[in-house]
PDB file of N, CA and C in Angstrom:
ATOM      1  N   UNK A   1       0.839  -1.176   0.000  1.00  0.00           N
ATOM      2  CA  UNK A   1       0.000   0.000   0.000  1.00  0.00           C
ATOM      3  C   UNK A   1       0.890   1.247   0.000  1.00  0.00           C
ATOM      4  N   UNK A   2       0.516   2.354  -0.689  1.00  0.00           N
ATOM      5  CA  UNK A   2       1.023   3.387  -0.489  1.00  0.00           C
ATOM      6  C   UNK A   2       0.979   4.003   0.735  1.00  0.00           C
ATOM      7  N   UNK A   3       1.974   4.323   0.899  1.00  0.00           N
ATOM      8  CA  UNK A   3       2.341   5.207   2.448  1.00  0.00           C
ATOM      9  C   UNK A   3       1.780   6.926   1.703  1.00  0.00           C
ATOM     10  N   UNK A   4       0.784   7.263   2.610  1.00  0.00           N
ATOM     11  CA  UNK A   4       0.461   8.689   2.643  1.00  0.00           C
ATOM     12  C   UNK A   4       1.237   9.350   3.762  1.00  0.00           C
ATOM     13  N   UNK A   5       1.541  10.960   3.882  1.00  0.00           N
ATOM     14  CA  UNK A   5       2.071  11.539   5.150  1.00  0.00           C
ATOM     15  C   UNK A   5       1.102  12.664   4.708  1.00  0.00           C
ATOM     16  N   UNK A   6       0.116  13.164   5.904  1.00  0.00           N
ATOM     17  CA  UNK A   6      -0.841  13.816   5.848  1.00  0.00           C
ATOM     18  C   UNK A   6      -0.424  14.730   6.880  1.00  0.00           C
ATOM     19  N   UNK A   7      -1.128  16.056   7.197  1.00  0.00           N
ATOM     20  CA  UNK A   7      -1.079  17.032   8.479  1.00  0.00           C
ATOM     21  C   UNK A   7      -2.005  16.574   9.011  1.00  0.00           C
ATOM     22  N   UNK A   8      -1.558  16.849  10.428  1.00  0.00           N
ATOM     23  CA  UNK A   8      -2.816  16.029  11.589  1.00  0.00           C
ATOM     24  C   UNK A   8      -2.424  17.326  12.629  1.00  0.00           C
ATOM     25  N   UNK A   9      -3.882  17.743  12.539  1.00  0.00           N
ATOM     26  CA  UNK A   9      -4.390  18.950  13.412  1.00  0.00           C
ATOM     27  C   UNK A   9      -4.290  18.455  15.001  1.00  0.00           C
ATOM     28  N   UNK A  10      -4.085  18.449  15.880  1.00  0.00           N
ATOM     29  CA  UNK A  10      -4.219  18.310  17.186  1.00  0.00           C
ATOM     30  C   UNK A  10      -4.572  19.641  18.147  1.00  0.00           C
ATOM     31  N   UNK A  11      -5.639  19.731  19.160  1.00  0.00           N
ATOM     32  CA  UNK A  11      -6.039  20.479  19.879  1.00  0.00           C
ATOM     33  C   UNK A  11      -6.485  19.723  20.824  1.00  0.00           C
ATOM     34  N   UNK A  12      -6.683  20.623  22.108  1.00  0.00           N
ATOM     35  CA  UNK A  12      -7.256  20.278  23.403  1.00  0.00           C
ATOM     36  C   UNK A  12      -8.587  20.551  23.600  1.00  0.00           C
ATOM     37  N   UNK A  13      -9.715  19.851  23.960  1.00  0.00           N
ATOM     38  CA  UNK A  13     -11.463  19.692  23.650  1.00  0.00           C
ATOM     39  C   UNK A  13     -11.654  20.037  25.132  1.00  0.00           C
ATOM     40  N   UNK A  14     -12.193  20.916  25.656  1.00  0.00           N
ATOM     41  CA  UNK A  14     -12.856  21.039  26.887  1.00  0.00           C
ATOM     42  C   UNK A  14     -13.433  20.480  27.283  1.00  0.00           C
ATOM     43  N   UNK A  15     -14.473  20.497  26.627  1.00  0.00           N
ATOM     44  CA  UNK A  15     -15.805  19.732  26.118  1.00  0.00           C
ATOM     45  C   UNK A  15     -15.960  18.443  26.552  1.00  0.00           C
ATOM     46  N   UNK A  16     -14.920  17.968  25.523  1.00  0.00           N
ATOM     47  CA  UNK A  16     -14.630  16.510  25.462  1.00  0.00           C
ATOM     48  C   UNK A  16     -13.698  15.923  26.776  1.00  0.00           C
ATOM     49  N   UNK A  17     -12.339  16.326  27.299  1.00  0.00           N
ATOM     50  CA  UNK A  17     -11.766  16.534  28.450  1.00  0.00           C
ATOM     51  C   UNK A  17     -11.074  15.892  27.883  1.00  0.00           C
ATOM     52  N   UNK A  18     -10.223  16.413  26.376  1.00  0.00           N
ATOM     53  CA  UNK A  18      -9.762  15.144  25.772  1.00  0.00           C
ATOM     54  C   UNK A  18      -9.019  16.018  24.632  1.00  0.00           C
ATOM     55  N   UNK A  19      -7.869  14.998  24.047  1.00  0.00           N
ATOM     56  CA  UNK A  19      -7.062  15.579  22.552  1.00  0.00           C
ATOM     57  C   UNK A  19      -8.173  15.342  21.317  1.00  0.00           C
ATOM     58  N   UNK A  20      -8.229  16.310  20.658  1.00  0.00           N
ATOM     59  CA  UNK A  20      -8.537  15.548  19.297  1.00  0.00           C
ATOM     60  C   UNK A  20      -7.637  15.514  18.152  1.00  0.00           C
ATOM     61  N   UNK A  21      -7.603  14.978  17.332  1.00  0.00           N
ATOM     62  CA  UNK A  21      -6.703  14.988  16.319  1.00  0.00           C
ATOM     63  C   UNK A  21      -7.556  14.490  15.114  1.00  0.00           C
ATOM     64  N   UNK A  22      -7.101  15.332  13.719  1.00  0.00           N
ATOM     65  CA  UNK A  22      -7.567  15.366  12.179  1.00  0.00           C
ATOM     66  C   UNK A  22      -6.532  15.478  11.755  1.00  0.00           C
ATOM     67  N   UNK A  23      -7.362  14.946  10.418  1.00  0.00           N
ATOM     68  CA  UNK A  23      -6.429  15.173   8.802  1.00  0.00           C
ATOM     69  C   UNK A  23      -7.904  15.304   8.230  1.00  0.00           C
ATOM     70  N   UNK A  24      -6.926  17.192   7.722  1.00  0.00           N
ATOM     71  CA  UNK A  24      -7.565  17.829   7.238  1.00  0.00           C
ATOM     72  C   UNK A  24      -8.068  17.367   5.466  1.00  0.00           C
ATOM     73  N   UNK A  25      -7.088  16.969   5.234  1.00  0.00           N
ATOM     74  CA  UNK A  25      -7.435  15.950   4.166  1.00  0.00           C
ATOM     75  C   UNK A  25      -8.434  15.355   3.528  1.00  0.00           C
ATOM     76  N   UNK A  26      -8.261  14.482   4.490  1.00  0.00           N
ATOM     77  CA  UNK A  26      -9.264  13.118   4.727  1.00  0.00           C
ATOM     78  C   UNK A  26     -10.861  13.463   5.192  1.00  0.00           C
ATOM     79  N   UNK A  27     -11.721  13.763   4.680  1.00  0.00           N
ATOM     80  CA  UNK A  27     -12.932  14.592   5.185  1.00  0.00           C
ATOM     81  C   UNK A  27     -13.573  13.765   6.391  1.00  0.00           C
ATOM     82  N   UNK A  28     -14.232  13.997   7.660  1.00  0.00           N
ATOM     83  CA  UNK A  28     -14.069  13.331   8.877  1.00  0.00           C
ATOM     84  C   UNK A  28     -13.142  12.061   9.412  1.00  0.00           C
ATOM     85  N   UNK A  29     -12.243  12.786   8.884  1.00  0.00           N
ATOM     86  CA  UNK A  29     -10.972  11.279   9.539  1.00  0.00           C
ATOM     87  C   UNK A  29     -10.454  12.153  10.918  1.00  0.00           C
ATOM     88  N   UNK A  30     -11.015  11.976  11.738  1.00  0.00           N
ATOM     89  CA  UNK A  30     -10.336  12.442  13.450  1.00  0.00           C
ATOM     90  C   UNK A  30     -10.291  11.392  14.239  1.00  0.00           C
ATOM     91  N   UNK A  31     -10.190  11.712  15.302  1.00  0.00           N
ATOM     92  CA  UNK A  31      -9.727  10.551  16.477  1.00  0.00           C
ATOM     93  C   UNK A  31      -9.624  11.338  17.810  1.00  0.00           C
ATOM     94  N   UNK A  32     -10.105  11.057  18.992  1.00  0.00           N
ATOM     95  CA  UNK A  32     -10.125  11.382  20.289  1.00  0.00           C
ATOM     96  C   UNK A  32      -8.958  10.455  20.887  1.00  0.00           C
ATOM     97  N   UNK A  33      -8.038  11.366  22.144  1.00  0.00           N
ATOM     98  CA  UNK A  33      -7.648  10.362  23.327  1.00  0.00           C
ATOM     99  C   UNK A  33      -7.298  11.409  24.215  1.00  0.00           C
ATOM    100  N   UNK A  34      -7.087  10.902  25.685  1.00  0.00           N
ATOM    101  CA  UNK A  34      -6.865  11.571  26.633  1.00  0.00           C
ATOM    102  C   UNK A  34      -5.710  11.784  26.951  1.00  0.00           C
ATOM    103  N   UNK A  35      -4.250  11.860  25.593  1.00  0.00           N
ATOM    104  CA  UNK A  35      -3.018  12.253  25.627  1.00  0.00           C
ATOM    105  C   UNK A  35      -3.246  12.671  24.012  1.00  0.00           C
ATOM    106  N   UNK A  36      -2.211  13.814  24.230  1.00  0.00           N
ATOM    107  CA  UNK A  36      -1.632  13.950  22.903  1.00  0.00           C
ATOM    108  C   UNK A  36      -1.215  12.882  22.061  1.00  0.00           C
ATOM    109  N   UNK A  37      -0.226  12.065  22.399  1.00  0.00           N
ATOM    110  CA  UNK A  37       0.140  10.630  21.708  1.00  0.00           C
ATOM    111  C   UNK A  37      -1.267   9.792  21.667  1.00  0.00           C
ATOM    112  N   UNK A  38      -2.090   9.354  22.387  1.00  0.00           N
ATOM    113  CA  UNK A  38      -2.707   8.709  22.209  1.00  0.00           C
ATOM    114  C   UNK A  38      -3.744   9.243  21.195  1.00  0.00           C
ATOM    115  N   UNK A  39      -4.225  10.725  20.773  1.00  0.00           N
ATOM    116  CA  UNK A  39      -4.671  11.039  19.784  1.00  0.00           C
ATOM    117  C   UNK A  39      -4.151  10.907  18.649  1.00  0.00           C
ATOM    118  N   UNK A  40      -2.767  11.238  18.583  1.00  0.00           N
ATOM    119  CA  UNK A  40      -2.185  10.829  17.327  1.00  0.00           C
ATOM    120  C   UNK A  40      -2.356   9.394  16.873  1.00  0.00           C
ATOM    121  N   UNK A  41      -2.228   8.319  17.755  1.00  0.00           N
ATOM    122  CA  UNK A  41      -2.349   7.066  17.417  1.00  0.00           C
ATOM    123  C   UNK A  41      -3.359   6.639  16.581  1.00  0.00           C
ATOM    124  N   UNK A  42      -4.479   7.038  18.126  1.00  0.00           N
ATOM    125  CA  UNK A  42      -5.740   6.985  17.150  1.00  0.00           C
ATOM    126  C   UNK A  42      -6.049   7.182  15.960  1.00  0.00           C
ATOM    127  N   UNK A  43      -5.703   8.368  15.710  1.00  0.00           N
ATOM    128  CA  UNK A  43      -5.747   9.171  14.453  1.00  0.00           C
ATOM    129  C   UNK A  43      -5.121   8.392  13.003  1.00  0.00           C
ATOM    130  N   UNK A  44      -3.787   7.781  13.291  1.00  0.00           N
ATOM    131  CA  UNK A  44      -3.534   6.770  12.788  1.00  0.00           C
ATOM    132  C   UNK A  44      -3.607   5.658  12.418  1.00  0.00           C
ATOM    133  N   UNK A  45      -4.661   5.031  13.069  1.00  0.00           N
ATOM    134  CA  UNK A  45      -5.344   4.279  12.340  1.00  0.00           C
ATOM    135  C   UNK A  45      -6.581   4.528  12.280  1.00  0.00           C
ATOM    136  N   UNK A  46      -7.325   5.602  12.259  1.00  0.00           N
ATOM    137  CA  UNK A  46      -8.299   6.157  11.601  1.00  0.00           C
ATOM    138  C   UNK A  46      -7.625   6.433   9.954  1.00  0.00           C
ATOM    139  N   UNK A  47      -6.352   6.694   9.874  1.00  0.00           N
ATOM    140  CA  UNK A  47      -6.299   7.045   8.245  1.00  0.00           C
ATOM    141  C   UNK A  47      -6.315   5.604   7.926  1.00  0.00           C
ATOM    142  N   UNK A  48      -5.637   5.034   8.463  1.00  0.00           N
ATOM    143  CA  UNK A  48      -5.447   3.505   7.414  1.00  0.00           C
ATOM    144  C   UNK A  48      -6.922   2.876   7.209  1.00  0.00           C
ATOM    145  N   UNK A  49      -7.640   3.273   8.176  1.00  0.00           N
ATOM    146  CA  UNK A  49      -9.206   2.455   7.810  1.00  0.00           C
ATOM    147  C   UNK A  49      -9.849   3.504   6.838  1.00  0.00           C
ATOM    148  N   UNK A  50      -9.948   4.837   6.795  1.00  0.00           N
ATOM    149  CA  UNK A  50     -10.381   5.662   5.716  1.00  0.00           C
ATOM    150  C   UNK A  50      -9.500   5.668   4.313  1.00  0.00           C
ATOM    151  N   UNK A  51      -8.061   4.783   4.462  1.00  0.00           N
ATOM    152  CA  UNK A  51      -7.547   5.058   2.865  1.00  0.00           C
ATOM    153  C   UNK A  51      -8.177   3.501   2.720  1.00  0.00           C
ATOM    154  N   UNK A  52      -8.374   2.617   3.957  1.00  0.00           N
ATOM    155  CA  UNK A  52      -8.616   0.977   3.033  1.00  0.00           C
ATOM    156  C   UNK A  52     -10.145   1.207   2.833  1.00  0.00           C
ATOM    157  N   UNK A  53     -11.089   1.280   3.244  1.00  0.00           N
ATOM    158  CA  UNK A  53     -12.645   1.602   2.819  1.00  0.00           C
ATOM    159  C   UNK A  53     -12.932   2.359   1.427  1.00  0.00           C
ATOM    160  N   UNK A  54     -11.833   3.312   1.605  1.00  0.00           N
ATOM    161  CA  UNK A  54     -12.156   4.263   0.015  1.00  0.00           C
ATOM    162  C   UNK A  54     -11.563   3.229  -1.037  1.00  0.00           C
ATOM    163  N   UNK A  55     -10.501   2.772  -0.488  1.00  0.00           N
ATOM    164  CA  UNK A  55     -10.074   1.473  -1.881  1.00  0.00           C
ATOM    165  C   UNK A  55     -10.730   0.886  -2.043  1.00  0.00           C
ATOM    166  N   UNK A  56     -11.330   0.507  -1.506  1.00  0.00           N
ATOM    167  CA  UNK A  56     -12.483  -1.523  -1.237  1.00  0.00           C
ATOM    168  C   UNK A  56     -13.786  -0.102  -2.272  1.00  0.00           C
ATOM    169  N   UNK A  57     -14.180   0.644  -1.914  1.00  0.00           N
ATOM    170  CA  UNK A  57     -15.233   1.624  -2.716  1.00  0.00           C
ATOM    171  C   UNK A  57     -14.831   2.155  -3.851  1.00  0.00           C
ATOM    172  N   UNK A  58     -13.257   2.167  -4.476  1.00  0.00           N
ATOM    173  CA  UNK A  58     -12.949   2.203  -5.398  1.00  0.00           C
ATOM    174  C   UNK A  58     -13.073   3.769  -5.613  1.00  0.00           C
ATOM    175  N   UNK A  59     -12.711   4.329  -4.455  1.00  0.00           N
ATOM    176  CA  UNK A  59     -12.388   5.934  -4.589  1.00  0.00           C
ATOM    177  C   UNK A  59     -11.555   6.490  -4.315  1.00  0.00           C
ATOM    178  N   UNK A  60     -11.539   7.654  -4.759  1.00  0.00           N
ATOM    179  CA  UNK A  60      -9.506   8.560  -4.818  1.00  0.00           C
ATOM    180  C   UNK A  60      -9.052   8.563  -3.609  1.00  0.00           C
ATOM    181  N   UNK A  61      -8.310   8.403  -3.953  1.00  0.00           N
ATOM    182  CA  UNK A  61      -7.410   8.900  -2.059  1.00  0.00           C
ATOM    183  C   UNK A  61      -6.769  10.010  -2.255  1.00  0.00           C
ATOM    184  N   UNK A  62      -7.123  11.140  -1.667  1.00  0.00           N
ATOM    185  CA  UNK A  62      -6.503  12.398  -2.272  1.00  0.00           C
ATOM    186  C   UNK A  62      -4.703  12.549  -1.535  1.00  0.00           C
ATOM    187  N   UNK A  63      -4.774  13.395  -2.545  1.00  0.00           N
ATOM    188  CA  UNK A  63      -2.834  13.252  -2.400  1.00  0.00           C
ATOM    189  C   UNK A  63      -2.937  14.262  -1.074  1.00  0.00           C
ATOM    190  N   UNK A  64      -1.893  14.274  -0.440  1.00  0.00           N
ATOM    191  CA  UNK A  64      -1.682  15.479   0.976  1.00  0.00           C
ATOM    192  C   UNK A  64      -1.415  16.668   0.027  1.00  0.00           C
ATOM    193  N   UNK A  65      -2.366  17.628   0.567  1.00  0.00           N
ATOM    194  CA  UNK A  65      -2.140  18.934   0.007  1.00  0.00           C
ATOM    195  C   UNK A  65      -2.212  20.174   1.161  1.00  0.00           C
ATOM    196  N   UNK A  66      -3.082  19.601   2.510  1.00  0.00           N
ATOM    197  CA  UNK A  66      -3.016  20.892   3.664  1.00  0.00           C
ATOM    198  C   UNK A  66      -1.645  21.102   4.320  1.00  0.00           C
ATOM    199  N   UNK A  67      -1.214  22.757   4.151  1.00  0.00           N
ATOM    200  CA  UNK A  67       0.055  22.662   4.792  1.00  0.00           C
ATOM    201  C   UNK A  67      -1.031  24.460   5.767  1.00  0.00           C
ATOM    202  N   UNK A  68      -0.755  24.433   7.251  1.00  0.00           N
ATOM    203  CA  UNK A  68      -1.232  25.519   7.852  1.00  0.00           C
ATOM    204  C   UNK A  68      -0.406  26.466   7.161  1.00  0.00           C
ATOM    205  N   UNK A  69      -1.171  27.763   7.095  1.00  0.00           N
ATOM    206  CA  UNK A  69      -1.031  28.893   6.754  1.00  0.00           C
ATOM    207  C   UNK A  69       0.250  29.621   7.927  1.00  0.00           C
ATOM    208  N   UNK A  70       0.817  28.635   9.152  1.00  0.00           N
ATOM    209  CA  UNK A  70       2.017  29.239   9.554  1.00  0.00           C
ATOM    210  C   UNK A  70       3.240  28.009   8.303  1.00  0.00           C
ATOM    211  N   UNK A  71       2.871  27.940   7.767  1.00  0.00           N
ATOM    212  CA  UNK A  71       3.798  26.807   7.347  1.00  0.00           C
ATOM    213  C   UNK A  71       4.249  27.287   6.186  1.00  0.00           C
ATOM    214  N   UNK A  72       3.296  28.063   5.356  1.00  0.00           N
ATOM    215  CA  UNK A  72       3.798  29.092   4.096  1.00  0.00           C
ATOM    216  C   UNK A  72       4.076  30.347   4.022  1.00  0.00           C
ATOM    217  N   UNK A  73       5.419  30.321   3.172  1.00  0.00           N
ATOM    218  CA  UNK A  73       6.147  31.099   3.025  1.00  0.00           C
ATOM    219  C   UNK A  73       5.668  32.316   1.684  1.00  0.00           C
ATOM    220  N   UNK A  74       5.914  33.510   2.061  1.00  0.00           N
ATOM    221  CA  UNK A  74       5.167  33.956   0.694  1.00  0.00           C
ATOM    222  C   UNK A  74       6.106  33.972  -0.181  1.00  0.00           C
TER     223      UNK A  74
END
């Protein structure tokens, strides 16, 4: 399988009392945990089940294209 490297948003949820983490990418691909690492994890295999479902459905897997707006240079 192709290896994707995507941006994965991470923030702290009040709310939730919890990390969340996205790829902005991937349209609802997030993941909750009650560590930073453990959101990322999550999050990680939230992509691998959203790039294998879109294959098995026989749909694009979009290439990584979000880079945050601190990340570009003008």
């Amino acid at each position: 399988m192709k290896q994707y490297h995507y941006h994965i948003n991470l923030f702290y949820s009040q709310e939730d009392e919890g990390y969340i983490a996205d790829i902005p990418d991937l349209k609802y691909c997030s993941a909750f945990g009650e560590t930073p690492e453990a959101a990322v994890r999550e999050v990680e295999r939230a992509k691998t089940a959203w790039i294998e479902a879109a294959q098995a459905a026989g749909k694009p897997i979009p290439e990584p294209k979000y880079r945050p707006i601190i990340y570009q240079v003008s």
